[in-house]
Protein backbone atom coordinates (compact mmCIF):
# COMPACT_ATOMS: atom_id res chain seq x y z
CA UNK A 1 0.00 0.00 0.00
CA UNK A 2 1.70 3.36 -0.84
CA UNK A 3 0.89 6.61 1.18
CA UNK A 4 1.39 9.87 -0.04
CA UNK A 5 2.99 12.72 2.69
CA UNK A 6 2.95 15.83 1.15
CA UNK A 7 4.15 17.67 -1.71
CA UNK A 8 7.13 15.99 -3.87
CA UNK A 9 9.99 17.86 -3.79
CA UNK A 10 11.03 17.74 -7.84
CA UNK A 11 14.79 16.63 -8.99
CA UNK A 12 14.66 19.35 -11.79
CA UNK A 13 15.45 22.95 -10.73
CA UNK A 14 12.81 26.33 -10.93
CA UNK A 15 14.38 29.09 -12.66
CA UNK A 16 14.64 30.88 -8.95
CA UNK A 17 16.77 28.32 -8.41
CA UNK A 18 19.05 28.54 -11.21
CA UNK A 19 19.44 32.39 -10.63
CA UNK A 20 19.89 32.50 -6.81
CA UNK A 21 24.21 31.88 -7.68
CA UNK A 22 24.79 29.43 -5.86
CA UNK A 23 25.22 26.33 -8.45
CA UNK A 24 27.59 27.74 -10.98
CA UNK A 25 30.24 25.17 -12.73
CA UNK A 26 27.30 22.50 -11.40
CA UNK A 27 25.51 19.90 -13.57
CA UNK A 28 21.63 20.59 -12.98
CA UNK A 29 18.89 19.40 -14.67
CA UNK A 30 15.49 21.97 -15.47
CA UNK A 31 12.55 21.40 -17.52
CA UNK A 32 10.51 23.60 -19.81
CA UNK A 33 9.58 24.57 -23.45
CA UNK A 34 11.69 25.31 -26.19
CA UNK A 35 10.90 28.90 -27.00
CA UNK A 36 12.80 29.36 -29.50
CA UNK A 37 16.26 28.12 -31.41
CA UNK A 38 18.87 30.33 -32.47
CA UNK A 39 21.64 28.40 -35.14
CA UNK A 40 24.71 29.98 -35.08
CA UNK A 41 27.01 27.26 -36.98
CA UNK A 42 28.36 24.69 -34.56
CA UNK A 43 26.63 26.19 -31.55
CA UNK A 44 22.87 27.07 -31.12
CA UNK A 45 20.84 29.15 -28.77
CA UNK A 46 18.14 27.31 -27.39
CA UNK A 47 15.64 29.19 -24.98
CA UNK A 48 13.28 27.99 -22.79
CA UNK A 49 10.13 28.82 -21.38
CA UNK A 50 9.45 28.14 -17.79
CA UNK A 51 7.04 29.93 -15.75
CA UNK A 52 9.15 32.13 -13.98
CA UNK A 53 11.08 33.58 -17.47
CA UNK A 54 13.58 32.41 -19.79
CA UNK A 55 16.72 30.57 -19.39
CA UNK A 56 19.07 30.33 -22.35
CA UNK A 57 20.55 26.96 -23.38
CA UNK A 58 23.95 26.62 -25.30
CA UNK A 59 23.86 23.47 -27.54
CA UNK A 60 27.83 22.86 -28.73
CA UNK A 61 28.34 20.09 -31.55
CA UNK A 62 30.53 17.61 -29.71
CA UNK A 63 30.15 18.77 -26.48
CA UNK A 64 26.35 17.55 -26.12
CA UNK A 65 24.96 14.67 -25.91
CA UNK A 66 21.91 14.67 -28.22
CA UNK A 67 20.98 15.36 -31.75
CA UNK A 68 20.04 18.97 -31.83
CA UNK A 69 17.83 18.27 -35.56
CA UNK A 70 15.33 16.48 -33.40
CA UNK A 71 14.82 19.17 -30.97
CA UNK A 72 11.49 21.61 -32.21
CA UNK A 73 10.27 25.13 -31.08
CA UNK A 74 7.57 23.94 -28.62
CA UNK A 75 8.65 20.74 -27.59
CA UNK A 76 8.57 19.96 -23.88
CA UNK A 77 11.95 18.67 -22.56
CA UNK A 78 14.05 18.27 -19.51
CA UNK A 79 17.37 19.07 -20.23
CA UNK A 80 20.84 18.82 -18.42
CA UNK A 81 24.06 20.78 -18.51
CA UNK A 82 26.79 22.62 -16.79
CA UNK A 83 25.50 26.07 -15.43
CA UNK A 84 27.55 28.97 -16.30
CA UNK A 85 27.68 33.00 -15.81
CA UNK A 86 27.17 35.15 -18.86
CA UNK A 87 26.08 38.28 -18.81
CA UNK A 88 24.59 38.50 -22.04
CA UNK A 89 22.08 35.99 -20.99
CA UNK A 90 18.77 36.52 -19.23
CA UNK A 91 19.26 36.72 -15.58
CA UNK A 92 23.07 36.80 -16.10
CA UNK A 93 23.86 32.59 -16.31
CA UNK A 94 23.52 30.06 -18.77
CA UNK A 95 23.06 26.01 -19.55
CA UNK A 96 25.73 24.55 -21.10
CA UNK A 97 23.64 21.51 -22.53
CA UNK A 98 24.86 17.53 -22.41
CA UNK A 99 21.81 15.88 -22.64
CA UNK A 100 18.25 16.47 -23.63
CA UNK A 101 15.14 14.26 -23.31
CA UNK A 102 12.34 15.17 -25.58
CA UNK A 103 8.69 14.80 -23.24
CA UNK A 104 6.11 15.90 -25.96
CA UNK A 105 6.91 17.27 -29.57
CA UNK A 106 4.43 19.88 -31.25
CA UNK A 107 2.81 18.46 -34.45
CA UNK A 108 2.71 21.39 -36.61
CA UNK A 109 4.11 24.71 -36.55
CA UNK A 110 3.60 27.56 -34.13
CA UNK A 111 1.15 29.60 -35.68
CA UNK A 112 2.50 33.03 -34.02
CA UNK A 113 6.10 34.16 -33.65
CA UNK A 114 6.02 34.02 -30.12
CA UNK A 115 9.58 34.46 -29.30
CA UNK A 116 9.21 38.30 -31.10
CA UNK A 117 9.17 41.23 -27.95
CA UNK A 118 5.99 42.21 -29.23
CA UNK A 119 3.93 39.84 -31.58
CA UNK A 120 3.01 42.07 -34.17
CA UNK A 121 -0.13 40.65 -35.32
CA UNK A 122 -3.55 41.96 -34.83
CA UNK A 123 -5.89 41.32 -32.06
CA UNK A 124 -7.93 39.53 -33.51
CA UNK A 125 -5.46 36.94 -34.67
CA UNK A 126 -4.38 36.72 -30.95
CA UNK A 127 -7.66 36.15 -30.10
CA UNK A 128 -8.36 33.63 -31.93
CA UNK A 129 -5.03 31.16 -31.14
CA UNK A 130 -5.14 32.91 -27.28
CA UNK A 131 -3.48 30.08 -25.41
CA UNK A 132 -0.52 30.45 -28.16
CA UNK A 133 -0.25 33.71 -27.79
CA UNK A 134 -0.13 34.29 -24.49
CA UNK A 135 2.95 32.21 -24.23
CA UNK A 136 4.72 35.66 -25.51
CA UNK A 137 6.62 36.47 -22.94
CA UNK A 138 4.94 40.31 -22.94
CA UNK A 139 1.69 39.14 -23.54
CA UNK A 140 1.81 36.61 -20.29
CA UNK A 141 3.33 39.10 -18.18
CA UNK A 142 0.12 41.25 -18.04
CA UNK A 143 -1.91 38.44 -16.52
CA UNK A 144 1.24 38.44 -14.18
CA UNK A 145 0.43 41.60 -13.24
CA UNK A 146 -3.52 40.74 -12.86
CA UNK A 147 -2.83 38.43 -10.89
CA UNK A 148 -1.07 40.81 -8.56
CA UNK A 149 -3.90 42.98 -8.15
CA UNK A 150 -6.26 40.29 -7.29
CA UNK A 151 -3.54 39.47 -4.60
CA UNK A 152 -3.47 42.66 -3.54
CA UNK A 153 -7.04 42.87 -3.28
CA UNK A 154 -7.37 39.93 -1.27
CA UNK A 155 -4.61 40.49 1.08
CA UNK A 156 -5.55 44.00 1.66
CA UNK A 157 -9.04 43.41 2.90
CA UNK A 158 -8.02 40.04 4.64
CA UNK A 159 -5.98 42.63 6.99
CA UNK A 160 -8.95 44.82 7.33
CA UNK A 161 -11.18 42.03 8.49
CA UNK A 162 -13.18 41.51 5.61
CA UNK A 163 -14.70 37.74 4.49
CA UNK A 164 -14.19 36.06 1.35
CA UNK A 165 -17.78 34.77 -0.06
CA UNK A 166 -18.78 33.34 -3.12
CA UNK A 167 -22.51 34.33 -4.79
CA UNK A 168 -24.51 32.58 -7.17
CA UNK A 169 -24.64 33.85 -10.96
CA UNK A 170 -28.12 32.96 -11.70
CA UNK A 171 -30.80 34.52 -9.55
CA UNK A 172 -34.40 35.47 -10.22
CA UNK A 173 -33.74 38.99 -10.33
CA UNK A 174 -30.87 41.45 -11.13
CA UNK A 175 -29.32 43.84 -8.57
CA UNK A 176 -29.43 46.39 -11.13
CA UNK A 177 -32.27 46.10 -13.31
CA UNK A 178 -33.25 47.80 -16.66
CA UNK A 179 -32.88 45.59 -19.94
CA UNK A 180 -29.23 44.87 -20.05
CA UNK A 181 -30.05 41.22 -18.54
CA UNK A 182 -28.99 37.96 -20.04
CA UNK A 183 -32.27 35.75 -19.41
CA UNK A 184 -32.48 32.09 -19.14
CA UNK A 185 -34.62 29.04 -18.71
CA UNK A 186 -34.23 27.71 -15.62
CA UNK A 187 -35.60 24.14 -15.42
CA UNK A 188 -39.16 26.28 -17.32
CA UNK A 189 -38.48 29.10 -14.86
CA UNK A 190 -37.22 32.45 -15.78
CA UNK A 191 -33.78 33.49 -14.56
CA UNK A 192 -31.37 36.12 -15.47
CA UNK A 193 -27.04 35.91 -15.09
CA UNK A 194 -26.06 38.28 -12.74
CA UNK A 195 -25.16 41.91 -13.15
CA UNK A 196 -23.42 41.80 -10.26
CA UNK A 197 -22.97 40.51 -6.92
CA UNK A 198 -24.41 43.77 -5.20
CA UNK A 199 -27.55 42.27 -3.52
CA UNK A 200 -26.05 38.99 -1.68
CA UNK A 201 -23.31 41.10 -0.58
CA UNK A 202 -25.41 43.83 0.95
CA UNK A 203 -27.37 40.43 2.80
CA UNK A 204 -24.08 39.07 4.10
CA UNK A 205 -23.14 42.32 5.71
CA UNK A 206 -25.57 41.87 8.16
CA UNK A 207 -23.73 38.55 8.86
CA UNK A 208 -20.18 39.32 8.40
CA UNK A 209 -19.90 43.19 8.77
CA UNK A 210 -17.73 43.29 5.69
CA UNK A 211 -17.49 41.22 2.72
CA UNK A 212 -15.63 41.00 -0.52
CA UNK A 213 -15.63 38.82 -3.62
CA UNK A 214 -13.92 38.37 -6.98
CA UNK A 215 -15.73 36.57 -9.15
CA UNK A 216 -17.40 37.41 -13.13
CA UNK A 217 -20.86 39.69 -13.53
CA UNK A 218 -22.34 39.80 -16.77
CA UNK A 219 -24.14 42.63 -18.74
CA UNK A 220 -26.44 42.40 -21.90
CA UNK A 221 -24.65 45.69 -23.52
CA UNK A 222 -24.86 46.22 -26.93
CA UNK A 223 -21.45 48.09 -26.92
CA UNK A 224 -18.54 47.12 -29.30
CA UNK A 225 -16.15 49.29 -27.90
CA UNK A 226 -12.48 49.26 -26.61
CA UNK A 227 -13.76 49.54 -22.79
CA UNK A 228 -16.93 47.24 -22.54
CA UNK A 229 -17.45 43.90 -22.38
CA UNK A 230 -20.11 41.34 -21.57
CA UNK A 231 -18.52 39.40 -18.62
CA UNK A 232 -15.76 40.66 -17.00
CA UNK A 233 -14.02 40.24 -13.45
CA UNK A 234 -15.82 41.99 -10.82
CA UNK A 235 -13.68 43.09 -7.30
CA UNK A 236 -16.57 43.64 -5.03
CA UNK A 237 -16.48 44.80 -1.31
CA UNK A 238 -19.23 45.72 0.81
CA UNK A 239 -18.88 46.83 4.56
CA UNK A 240 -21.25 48.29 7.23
CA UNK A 241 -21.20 50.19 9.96
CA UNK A 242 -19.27 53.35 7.99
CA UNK A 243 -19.58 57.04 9.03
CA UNK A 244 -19.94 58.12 5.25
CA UNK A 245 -19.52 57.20 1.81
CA UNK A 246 -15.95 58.21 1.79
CA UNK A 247 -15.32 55.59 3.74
CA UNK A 248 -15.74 53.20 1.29
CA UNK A 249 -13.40 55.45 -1.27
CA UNK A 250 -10.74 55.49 1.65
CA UNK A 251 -10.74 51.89 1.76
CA UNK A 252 -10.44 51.56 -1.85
CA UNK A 253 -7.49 54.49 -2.09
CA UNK A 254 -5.77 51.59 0.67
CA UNK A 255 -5.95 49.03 -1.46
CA UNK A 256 -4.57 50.72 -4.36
CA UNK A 257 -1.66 52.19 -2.12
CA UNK A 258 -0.97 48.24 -0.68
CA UNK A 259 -1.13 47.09 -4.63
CA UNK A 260 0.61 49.41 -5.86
CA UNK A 261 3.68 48.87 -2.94
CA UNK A 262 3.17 45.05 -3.86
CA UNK A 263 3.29 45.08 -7.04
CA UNK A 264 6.62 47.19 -7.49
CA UNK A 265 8.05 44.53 -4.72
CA UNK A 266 7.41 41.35 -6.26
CA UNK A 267 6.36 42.08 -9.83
CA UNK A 268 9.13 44.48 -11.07
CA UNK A 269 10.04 41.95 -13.83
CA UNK A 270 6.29 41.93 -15.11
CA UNK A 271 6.09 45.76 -14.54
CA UNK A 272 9.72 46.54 -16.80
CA UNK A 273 8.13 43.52 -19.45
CA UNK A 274 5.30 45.51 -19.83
CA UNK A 275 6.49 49.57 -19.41
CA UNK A 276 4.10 49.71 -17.02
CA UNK A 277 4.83 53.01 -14.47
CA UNK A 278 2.82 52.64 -11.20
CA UNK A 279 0.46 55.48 -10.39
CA UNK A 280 0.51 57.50 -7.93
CA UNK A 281 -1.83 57.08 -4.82
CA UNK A 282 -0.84 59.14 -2.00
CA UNK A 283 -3.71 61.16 -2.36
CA UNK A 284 -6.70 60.96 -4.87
CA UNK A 285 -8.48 64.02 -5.38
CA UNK A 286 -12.77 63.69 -5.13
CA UNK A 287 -15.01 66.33 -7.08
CA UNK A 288 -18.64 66.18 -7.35
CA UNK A 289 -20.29 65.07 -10.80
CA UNK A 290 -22.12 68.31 -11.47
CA UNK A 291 -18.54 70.28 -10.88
CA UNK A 292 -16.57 67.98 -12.21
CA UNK A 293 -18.71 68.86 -15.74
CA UNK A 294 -17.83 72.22 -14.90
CA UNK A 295 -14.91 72.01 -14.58
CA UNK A 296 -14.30 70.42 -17.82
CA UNK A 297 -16.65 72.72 -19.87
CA UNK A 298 -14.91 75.57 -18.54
CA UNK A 299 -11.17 74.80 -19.38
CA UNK A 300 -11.91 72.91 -22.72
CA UNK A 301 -15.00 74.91 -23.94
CA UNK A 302 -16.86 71.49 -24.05
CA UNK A 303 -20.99 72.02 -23.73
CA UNK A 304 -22.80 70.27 -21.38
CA UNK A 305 -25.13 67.78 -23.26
CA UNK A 306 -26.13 65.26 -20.64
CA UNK A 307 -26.56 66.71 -17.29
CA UNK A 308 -27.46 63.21 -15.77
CA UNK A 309 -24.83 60.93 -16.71
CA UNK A 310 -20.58 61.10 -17.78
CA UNK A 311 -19.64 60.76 -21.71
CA UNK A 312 -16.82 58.81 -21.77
CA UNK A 313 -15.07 61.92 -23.59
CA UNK A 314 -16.17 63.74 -20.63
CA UNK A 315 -14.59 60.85 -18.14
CA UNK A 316 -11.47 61.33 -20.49
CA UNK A 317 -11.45 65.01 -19.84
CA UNK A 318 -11.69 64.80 -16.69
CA UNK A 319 -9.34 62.30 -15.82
CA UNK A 320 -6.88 64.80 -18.15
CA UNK A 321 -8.17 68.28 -16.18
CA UNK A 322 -6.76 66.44 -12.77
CA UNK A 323 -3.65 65.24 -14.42
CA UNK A 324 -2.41 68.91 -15.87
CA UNK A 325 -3.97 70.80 -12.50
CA UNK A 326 -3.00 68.38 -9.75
CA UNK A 327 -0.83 65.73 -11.25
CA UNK A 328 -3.53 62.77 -10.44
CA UNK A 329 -3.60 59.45 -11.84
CA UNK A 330 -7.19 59.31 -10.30
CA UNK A 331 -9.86 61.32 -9.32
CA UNK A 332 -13.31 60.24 -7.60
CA UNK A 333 -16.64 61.61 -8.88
CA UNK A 334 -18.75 61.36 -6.35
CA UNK A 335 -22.56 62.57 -5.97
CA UNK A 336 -23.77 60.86 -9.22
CA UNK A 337 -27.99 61.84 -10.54
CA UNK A 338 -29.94 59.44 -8.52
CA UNK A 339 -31.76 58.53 -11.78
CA UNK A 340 -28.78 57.27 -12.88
CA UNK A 341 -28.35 54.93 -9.86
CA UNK A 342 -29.93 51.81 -8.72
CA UNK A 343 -32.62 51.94 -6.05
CA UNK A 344 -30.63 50.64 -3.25
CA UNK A 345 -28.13 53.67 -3.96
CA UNK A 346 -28.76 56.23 -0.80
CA UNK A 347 -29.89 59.97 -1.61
CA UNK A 348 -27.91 63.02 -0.45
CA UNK A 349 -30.28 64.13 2.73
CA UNK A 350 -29.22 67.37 1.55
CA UNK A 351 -30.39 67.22 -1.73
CA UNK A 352 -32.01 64.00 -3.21
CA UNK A 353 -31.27 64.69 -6.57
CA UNK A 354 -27.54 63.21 -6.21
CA UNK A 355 -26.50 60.35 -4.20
CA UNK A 356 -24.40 59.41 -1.55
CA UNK A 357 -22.00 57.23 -4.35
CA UNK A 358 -18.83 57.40 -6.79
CA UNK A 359 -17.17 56.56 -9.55
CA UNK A 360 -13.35 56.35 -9.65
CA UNK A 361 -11.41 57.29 -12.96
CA UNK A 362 -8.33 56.33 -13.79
CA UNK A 363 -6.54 58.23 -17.13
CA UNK A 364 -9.94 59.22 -17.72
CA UNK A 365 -11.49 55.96 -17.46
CA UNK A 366 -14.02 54.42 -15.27
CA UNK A 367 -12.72 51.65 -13.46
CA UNK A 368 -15.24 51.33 -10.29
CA UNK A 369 -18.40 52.28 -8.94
CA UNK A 370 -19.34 52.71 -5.52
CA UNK A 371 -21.04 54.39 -2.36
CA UNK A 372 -23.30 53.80 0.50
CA UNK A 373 -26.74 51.76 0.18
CA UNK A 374 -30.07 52.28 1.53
CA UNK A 375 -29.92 50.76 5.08
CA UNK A 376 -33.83 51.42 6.21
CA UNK A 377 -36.53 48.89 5.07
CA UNK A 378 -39.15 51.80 4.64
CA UNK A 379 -36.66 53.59 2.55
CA UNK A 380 -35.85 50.89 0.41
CA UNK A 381 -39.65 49.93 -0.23
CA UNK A 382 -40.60 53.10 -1.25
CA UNK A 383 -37.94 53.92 -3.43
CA UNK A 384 -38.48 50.43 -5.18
CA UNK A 385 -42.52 52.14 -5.44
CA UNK A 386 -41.35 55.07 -6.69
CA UNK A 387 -39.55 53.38 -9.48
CA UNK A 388 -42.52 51.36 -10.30
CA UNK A 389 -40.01 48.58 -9.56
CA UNK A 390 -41.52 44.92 -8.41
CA UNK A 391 -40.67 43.40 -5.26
CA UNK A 392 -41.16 39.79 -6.92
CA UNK A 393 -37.86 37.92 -6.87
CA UNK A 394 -37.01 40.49 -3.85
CA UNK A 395 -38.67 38.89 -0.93
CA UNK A 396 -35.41 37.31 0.74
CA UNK A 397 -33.23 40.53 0.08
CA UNK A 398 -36.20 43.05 1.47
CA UNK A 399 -36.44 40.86 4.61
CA UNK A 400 -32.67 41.41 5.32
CA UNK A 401 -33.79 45.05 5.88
CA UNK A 402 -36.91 44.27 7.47
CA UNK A 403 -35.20 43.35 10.34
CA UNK A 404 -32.24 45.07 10.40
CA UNK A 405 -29.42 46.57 8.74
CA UNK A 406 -26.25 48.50 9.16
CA UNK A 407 -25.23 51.62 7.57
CA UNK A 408 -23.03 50.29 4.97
CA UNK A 409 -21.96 50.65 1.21
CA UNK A 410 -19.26 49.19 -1.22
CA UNK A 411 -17.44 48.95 -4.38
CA UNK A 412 -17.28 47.15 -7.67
CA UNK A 413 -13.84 47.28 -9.19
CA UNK A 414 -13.33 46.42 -13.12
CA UNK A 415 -10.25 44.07 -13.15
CA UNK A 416 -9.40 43.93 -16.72
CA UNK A 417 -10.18 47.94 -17.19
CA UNK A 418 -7.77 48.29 -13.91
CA UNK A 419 -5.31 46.34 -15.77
CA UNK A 420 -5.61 47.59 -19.08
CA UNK A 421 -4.70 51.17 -17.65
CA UNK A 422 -1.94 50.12 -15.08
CA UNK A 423 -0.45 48.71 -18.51
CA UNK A 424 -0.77 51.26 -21.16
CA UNK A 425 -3.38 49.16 -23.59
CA UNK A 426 -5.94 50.70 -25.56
CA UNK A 427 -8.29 47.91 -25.37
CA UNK A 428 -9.75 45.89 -22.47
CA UNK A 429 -9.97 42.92 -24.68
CA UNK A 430 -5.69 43.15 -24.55
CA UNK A 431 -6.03 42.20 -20.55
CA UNK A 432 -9.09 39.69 -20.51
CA UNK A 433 -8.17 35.90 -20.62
CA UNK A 434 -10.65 34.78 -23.07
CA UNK A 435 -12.96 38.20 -23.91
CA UNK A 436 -17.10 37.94 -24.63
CA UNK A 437 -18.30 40.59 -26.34
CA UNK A 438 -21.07 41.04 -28.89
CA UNK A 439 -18.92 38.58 -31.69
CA UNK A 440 -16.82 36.45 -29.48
CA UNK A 441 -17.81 33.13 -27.76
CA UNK A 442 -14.40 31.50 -28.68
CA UNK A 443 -12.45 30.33 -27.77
């Protein structure tokens, strides 16, 4: 009977490994895939792939041990060789290779030049092959950097006492409403994917005080444009017993500050892969909406067309106004038309016009939505009336108020529009995995 005790530690070597300079003149033995293969007469250049980067390979006729015509771009291996320092190389060291053993060979051609800096083909075409693609060494390092702002995310609130949960997609109603719902048939009752998580997160305050969760919302949008699509990654919080809305944009200007400090710690490499340069987020300026527009009108003798809502050439101007006046990367509009809220958003007491909530540009582009909810069952009942709004598919939600509620609010954060600015991309489909929009269900 065999028993298995833990995790197996592996006889081949992680790039960290290789780099940390303490094997050099040492025979080691690393796996990966062949990125690319460089002839140069009697020696060759072969580069592989590992998670962590590239390591560069020196193949010598004579001096290995293996017939270098049967080695492929692609091809897994495990190979074996003398380590040795050159400067030239990535990370300053190379393999001197002896032998090679081949562990799976490609059967055709890579379709992309993948070893290129920057692939040079259209986005389309690196949509369509994505999981070839993203084995570009620039195009994988942006997830890199994804992942470290869900990290950051999670870590952050973690220290601030928040709980992970996890929400259902398909509910009977949406927490937002309107049109922009994708329905389904749910065993021959109607359902609809979730806009968000904004209603079982409100619920679960009254359990856990504050909540978070990163998980994908949908929306039915009609939009083919380079900042929408129709699921994306939602980073939602939600905590109770705040003083004021800014609470929630304080918390949110923490997280950013703890990302930001993580990110230039442990994901330099990523960062200098990409160009990315970090914002700044020592302070983040907040206007109100109606000012903001102001603002904007006045110093770029733009008209005001829609008082009730930001044009994204408006969020754009904005985003610049701050940049050339304060030197911002962000700026928080806060105090958005309560028509163009959702009817758990809270009114300004002082005028009910506006509400209590926020949006948060970065370089001009929205990248999360926030402020404090309706806490008071009565409230939340007649604002639902005055919307002509049903309570059907409410019951469960409405009873969470009925008896009892904190003041609260929260956040939804945009992950891949986050991303796409941090890097410098003019399209959000650039940082999404595998992108749904109006054309794309593939792959």
């Amino acid at each position: 009977m065999d028993f298995i005790s833990g995790v197996k530690k592996a006889e081949t070597l992680e790039l960290s490994e290789i780099l940390d300079g303490t094997r050099t003149g040492q025979r080691v033995r690393v796996n990966g895939a062949v990125h690319t293969i460089r002839h140069m007469g009697d020696v060759a250049f072969v580069i592989l792939r590992k998670r962590e980067g590239l390591l560069q390979c020196v193949y010598e006729e004579g001096a290995a041990e293996f017939d270098l015509k049967k080695l492929k771009e692609a091809a897994a291996v495990e190979a074996e060789g003398v380590l040795q320092d050159e400067e030239r190389a990535p990370g300053g060291v190379e393999l001197r290779l002896k032998t090679v053993r081949i562990l799976s060979l490609p059967d055709a051609p890579l379709p992309l030049p993948i070893a290129k800096w920057k692939l040079g083909t259209s986005l389309e075409a690196k949509l369509n092959m994505r999981s070839i693609a993203l084995r570009n060494i620039r195009e994988r390092a942006k997830f890199k950097l994804q992942e470290g702002i869900v990290r950051g995310f999670r870590d952050f609130l973690y220290a601030q006492g928040f709980t992970e949960i996890h929400t259902p997609k398909i509910g009977a109603k949406s927490a937002e409403g309107g049109s922009n719902m994708f329905r389904l048939d749910y065993f021959h009752r109607p359902a609809v994917l979730q806009q968000s998580p904004q209603l079982y997160k409100q619920m679960m305050v009254g359990v856990f005080d504050r909540v978070f969760e990163t998980a994908p919302v949908f929306r039915a949008e009609k939009h083919n444009t380079r900042r929408h699509l129709n699921e994306y990654t939602s980073l939602d919080l939600e905590m109770g017993y705040i003083e004021s809305f800014e609470d929630i944009m304080a918390m949110e200007t923490g997280f950013l500050q703890y990302t930001m400090e993580l990110l230039a710690r442990e994901y330099a490499k990523e960062l200098d892969i990409c160009g990315a340069v970090l914002p700044k987020t020592e302070q983040i300026p907040a206007v109100r909406f109606d000012r903001a527009k102001e603002l904007v009108s006045e110093k770029y003798g733009r008209n005001i067309r829609n008082p009730f809502d930001l044009e994204p050439e408006e969020e754009g101007l904005i985003g610049r106004y701050f940049q050339e006046e304060y030197g911002a990367d962000f700026v928080f509009v806060t105090h958005y038309p309560s028509k163009k809220r959702p009817f758990y958003a809270m009114d300004d007491p002082q005028d009910p016009r506006y509400t209590l909530s926020f949006d948060l540009l970065y370089h001009g582009l929205e990248i999360t939505t926030g402020g404090q909810r309706i806490h008071d069952y009565r409230t939340l009942a007649q604002k639902l009336a005055a919307r002509g709004m049903s309570e059907e598919g409410l019951e469960q939600y409405l009873d969470t108020f009925r008896y009892g509620m904190p003041p609260h609010g929260g956040l939804g954060i945009g992950l891949e529009r986050l991303t796409m600015q941090l890097i410098g991309e003019d399209n959000v489909r650039e940082t999404t995995l595998y992108p749904r929009d109006l054309s794309r269900l593939e792959p």
